[in-house]
PDB file of N, CA and C in Angstrom:
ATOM      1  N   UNK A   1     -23.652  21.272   9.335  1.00  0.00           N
ATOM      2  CA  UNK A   1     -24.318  22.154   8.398  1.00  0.00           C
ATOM      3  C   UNK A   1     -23.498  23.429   8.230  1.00  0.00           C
ATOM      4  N   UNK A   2     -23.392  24.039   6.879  1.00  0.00           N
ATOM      5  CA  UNK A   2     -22.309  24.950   6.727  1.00  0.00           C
ATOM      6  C   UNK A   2     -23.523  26.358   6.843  1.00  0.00           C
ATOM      7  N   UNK A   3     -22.240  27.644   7.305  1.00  0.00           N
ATOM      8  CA  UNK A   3     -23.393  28.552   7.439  1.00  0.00           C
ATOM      9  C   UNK A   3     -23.050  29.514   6.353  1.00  0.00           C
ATOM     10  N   UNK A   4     -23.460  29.422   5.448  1.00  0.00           N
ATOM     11  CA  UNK A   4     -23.014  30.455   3.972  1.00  0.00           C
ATOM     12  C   UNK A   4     -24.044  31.197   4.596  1.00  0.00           C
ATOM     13  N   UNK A   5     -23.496  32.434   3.202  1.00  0.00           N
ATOM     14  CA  UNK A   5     -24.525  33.580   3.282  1.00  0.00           C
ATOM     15  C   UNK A   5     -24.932  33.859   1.771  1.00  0.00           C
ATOM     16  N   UNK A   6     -25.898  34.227   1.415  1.00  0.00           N
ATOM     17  CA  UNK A   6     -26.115  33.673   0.058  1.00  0.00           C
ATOM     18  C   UNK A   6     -26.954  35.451  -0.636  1.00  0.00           C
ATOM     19  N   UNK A   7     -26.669  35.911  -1.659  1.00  0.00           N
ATOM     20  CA  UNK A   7     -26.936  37.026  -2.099  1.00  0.00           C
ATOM     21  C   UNK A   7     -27.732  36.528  -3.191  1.00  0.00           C
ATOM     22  N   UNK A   8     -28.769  37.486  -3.494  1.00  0.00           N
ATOM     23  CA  UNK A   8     -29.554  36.976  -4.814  1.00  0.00           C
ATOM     24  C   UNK A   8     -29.728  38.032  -6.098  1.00  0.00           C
ATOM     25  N   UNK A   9     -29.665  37.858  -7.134  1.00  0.00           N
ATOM     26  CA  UNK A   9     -29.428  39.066  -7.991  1.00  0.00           C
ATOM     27  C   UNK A   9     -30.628  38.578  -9.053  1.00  0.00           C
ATOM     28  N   UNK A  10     -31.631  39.693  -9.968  1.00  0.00           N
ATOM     29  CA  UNK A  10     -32.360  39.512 -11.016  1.00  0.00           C
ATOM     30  C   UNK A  10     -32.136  40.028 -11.979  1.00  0.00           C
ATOM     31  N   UNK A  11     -31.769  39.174 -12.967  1.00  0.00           N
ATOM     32  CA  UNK A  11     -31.402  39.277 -14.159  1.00  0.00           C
ATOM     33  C   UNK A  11     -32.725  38.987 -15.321  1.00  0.00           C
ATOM     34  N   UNK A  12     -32.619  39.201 -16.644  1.00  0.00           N
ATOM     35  CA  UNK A  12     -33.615  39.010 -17.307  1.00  0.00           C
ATOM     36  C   UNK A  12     -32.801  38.329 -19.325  1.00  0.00           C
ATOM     37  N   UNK A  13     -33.073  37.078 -19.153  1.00  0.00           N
ATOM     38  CA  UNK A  13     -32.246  36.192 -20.415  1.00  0.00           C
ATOM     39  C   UNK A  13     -33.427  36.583 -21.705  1.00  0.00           C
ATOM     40  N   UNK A  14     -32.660  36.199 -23.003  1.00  0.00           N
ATOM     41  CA  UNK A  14     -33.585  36.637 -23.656  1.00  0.00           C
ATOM     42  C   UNK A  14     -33.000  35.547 -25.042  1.00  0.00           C
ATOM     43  N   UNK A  15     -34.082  35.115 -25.815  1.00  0.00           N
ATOM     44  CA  UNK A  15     -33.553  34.196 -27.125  1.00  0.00           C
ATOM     45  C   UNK A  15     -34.481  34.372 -27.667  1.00  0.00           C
ATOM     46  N   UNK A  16     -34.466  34.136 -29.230  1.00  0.00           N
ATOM     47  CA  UNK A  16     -35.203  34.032 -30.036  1.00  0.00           C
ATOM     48  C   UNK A  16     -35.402  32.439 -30.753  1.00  0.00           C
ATOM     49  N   UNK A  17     -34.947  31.307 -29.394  1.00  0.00           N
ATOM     50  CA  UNK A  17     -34.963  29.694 -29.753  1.00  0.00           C
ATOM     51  C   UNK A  17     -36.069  29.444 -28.933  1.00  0.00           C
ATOM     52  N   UNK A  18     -35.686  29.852 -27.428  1.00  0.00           N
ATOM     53  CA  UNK A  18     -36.908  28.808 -26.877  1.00  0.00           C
ATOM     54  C   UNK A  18     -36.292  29.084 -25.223  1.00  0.00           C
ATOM     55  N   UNK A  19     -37.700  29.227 -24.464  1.00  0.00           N
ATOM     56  CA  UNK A  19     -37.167  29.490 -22.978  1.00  0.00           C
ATOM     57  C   UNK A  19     -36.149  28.718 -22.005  1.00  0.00           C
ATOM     58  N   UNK A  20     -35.880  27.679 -22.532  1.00  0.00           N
ATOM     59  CA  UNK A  20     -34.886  26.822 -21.956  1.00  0.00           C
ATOM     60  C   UNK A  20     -33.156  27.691 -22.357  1.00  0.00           C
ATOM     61  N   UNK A  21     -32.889  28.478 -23.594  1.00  0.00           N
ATOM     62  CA  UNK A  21     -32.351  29.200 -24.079  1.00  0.00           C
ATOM     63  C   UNK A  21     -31.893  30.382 -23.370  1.00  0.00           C
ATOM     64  N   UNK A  22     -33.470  30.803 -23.046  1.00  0.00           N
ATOM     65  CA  UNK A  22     -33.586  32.171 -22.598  1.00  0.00           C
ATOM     66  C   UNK A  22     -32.721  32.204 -21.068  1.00  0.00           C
ATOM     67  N   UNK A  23     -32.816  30.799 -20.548  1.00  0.00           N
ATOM     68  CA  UNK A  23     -32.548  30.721 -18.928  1.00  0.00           C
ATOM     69  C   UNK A  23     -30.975  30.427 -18.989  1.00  0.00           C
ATOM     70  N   UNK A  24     -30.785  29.837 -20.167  1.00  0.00           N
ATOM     71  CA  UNK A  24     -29.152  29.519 -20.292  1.00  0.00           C
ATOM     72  C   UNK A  24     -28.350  30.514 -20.690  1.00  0.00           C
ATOM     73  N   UNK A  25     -28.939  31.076 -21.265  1.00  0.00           N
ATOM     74  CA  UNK A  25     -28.111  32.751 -21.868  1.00  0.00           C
ATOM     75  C   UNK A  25     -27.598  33.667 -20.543  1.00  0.00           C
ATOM     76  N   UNK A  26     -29.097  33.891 -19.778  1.00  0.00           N
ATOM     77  CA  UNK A  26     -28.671  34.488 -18.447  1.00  0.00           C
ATOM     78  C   UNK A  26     -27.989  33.952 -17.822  1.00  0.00           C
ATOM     79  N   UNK A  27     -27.871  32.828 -17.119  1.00  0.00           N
ATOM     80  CA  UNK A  27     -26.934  31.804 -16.491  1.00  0.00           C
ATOM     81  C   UNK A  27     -25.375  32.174 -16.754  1.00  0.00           C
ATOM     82  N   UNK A  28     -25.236  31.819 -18.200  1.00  0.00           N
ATOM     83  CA  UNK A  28     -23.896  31.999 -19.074  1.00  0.00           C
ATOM     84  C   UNK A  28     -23.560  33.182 -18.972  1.00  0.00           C
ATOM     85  N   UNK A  29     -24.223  34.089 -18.918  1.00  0.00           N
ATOM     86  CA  UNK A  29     -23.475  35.222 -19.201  1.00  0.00           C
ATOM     87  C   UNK A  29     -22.955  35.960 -17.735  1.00  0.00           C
ATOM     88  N   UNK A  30     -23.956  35.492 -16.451  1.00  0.00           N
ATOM     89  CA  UNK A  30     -23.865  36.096 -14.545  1.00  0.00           C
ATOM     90  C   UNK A  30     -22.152  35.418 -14.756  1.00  0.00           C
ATOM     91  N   UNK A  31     -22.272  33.705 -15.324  1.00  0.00           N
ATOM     92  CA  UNK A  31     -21.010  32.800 -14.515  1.00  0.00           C
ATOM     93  C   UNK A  31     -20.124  33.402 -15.059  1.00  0.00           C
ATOM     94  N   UNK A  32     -19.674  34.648 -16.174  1.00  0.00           N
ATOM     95  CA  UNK A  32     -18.403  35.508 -16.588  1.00  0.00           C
ATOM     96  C   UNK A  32     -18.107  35.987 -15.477  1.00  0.00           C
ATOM     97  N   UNK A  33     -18.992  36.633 -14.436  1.00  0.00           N
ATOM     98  CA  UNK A  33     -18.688  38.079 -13.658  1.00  0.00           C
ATOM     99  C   UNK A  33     -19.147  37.488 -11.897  1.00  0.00           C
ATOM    100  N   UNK A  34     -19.868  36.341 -12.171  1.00  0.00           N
ATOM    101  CA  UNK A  34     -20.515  36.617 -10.214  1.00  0.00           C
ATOM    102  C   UNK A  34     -19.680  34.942  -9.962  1.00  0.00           C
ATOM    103  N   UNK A  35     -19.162  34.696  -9.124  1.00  0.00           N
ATOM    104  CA  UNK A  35     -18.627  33.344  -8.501  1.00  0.00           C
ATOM    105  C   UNK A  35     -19.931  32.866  -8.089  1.00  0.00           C
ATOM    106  N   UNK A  36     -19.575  31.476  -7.574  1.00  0.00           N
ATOM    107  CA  UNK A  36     -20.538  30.299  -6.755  1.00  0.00           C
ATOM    108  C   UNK A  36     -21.772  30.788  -6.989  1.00  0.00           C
ATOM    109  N   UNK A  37     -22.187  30.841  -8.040  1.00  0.00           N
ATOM    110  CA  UNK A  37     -23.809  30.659  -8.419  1.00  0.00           C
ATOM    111  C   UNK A  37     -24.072  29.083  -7.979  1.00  0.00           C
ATOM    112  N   UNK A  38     -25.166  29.553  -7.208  1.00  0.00           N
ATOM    113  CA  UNK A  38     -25.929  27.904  -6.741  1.00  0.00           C
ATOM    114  C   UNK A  38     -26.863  27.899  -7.283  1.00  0.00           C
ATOM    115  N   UNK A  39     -28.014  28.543  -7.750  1.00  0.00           N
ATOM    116  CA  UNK A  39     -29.423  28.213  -7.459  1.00  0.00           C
ATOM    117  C   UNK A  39     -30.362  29.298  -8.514  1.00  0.00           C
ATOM    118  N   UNK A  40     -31.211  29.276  -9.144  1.00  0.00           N
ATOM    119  CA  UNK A  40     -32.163  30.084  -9.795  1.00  0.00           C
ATOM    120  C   UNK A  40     -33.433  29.399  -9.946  1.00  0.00           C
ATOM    121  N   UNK A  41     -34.580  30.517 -10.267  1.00  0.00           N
ATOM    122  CA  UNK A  41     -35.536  30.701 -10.155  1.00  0.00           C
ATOM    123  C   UNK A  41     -36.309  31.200 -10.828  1.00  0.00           C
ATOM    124  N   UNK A  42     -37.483  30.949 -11.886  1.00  0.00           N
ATOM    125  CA  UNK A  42     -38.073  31.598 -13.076  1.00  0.00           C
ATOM    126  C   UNK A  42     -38.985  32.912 -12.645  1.00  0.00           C
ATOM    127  N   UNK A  43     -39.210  33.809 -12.126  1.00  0.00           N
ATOM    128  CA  UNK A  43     -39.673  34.612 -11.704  1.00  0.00           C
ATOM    129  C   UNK A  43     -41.246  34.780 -12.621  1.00  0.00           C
ATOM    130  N   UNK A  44     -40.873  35.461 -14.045  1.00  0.00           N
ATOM    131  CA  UNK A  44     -41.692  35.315 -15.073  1.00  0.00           C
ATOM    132  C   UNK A  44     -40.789  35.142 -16.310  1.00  0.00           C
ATOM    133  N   UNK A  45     -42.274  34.799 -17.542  1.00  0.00           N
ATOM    134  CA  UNK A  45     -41.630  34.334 -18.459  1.00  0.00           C
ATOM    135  C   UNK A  45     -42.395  35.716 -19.779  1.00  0.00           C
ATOM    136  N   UNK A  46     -42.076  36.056 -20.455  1.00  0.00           N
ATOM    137  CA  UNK A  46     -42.292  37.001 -21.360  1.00  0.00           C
ATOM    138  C   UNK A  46     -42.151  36.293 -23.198  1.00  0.00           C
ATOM    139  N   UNK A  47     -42.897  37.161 -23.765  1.00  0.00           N
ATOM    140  CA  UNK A  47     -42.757  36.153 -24.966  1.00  0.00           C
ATOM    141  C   UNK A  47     -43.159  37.561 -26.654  1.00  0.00           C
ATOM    142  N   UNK A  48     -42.247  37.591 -26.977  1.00  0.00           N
ATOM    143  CA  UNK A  48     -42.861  38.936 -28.277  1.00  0.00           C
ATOM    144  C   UNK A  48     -43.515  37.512 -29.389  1.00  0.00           C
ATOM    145  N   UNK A  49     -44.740  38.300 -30.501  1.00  0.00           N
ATOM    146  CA  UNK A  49     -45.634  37.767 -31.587  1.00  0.00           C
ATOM    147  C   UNK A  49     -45.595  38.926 -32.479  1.00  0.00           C
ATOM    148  N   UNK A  50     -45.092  37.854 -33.001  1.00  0.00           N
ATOM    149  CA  UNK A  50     -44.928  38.422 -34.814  1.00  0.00           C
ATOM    150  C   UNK A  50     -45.220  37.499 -35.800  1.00  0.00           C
ATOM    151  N   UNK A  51     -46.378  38.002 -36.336  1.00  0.00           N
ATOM    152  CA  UNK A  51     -46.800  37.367 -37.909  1.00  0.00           C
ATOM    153  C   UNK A  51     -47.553  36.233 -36.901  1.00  0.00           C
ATOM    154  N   UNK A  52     -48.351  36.310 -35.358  1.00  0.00           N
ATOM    155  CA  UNK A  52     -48.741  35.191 -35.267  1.00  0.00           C
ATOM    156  C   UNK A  52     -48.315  33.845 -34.902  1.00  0.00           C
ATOM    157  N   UNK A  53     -46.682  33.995 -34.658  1.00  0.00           N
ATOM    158  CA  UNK A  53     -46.176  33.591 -34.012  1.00  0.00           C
ATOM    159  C   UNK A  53     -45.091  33.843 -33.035  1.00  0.00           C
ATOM    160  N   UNK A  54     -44.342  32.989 -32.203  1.00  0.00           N
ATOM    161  CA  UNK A  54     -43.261  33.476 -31.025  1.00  0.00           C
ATOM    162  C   UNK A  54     -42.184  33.963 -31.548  1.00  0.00           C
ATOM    163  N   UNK A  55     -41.863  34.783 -31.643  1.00  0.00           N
ATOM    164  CA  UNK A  55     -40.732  35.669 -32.323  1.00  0.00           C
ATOM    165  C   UNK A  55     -39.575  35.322 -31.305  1.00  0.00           C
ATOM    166  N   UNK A  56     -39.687  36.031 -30.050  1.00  0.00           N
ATOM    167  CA  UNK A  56     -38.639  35.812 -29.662  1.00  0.00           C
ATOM    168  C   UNK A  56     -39.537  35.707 -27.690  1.00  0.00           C
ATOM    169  N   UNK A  57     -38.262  35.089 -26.765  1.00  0.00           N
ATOM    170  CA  UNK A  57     -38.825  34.894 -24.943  1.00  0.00           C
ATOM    171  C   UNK A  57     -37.821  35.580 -24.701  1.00  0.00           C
ATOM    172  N   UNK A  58     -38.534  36.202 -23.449  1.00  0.00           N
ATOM    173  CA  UNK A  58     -37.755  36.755 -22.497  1.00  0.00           C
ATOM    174  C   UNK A  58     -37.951  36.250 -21.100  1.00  0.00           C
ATOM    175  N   UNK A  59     -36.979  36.093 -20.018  1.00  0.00           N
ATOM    176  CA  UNK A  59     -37.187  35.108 -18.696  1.00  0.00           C
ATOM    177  C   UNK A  59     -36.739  35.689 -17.501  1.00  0.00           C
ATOM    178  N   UNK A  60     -37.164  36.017 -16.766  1.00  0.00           N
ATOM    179  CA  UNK A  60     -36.557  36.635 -15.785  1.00  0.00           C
ATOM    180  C   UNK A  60     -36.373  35.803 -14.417  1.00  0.00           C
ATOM    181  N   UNK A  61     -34.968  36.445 -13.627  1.00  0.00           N
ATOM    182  CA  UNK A  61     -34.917  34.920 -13.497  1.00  0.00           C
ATOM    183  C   UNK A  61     -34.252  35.550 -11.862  1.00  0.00           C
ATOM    184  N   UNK A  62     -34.209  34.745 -10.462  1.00  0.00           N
ATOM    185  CA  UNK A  62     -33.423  35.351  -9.622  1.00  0.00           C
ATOM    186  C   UNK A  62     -32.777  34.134  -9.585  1.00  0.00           C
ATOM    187  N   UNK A  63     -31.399  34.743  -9.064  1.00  0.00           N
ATOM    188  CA  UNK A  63     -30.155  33.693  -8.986  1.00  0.00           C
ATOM    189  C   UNK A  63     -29.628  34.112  -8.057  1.00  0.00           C
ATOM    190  N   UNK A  64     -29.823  32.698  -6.934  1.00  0.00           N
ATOM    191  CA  UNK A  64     -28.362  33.056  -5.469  1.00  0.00           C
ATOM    192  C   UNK A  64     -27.056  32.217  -6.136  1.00  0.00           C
ATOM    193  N   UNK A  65     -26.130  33.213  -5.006  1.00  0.00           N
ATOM    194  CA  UNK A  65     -24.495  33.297  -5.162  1.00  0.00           C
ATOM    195  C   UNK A  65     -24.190  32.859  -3.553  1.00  0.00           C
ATOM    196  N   UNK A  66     -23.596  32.152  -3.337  1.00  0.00           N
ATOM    197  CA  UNK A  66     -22.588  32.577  -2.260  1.00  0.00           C
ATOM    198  C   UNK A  66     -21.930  33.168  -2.379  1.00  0.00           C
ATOM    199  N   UNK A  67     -22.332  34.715  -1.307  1.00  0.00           N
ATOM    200  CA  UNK A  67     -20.972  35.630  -0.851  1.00  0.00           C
ATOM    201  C   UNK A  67     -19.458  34.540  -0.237  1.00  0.00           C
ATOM    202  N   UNK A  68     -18.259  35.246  -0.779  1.00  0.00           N
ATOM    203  CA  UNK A  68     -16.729  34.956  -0.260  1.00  0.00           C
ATOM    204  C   UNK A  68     -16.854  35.152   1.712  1.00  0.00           C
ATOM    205  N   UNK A  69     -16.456  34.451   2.314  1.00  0.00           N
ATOM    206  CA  UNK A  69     -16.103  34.661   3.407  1.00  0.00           C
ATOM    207  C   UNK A  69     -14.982  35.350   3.769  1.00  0.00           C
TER     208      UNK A  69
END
């Protein structure tokens, strides 16, 4: 069994398609800047209404990294 050490950071994705969107945006945008992302987590999900319908989601989300040894 390996002994990583694993850091977790909260970020918050946002689309005006659809929460599956919302979680990929954040994702896409951590894997520019943080290495070895393993793992995330929907924390909450947020949602703006306009005209009665879903305008746009917002997702907040925690994501572990393995720290570099």
């Amino acid at each position: 069994m390996s002994s990583n050490v694993y850091k977790k950071i909260e970020l918050v994705g946002s689309s005006s398609v659809s929460i599956e969107d919302a979680i990929e945006n954040a994702i896409t945008k951590a894997s520019k800047t943080v290495r070895a992302l393993r793992w995330f987590e929907v924390i909450e999900t947020r949602g703006d209404i306009a005209d009665g319908k879903i305008s746009h989601w917002q997702v907040t989300l925690k994501i572990g990294f393995t720290l570099d040894e």
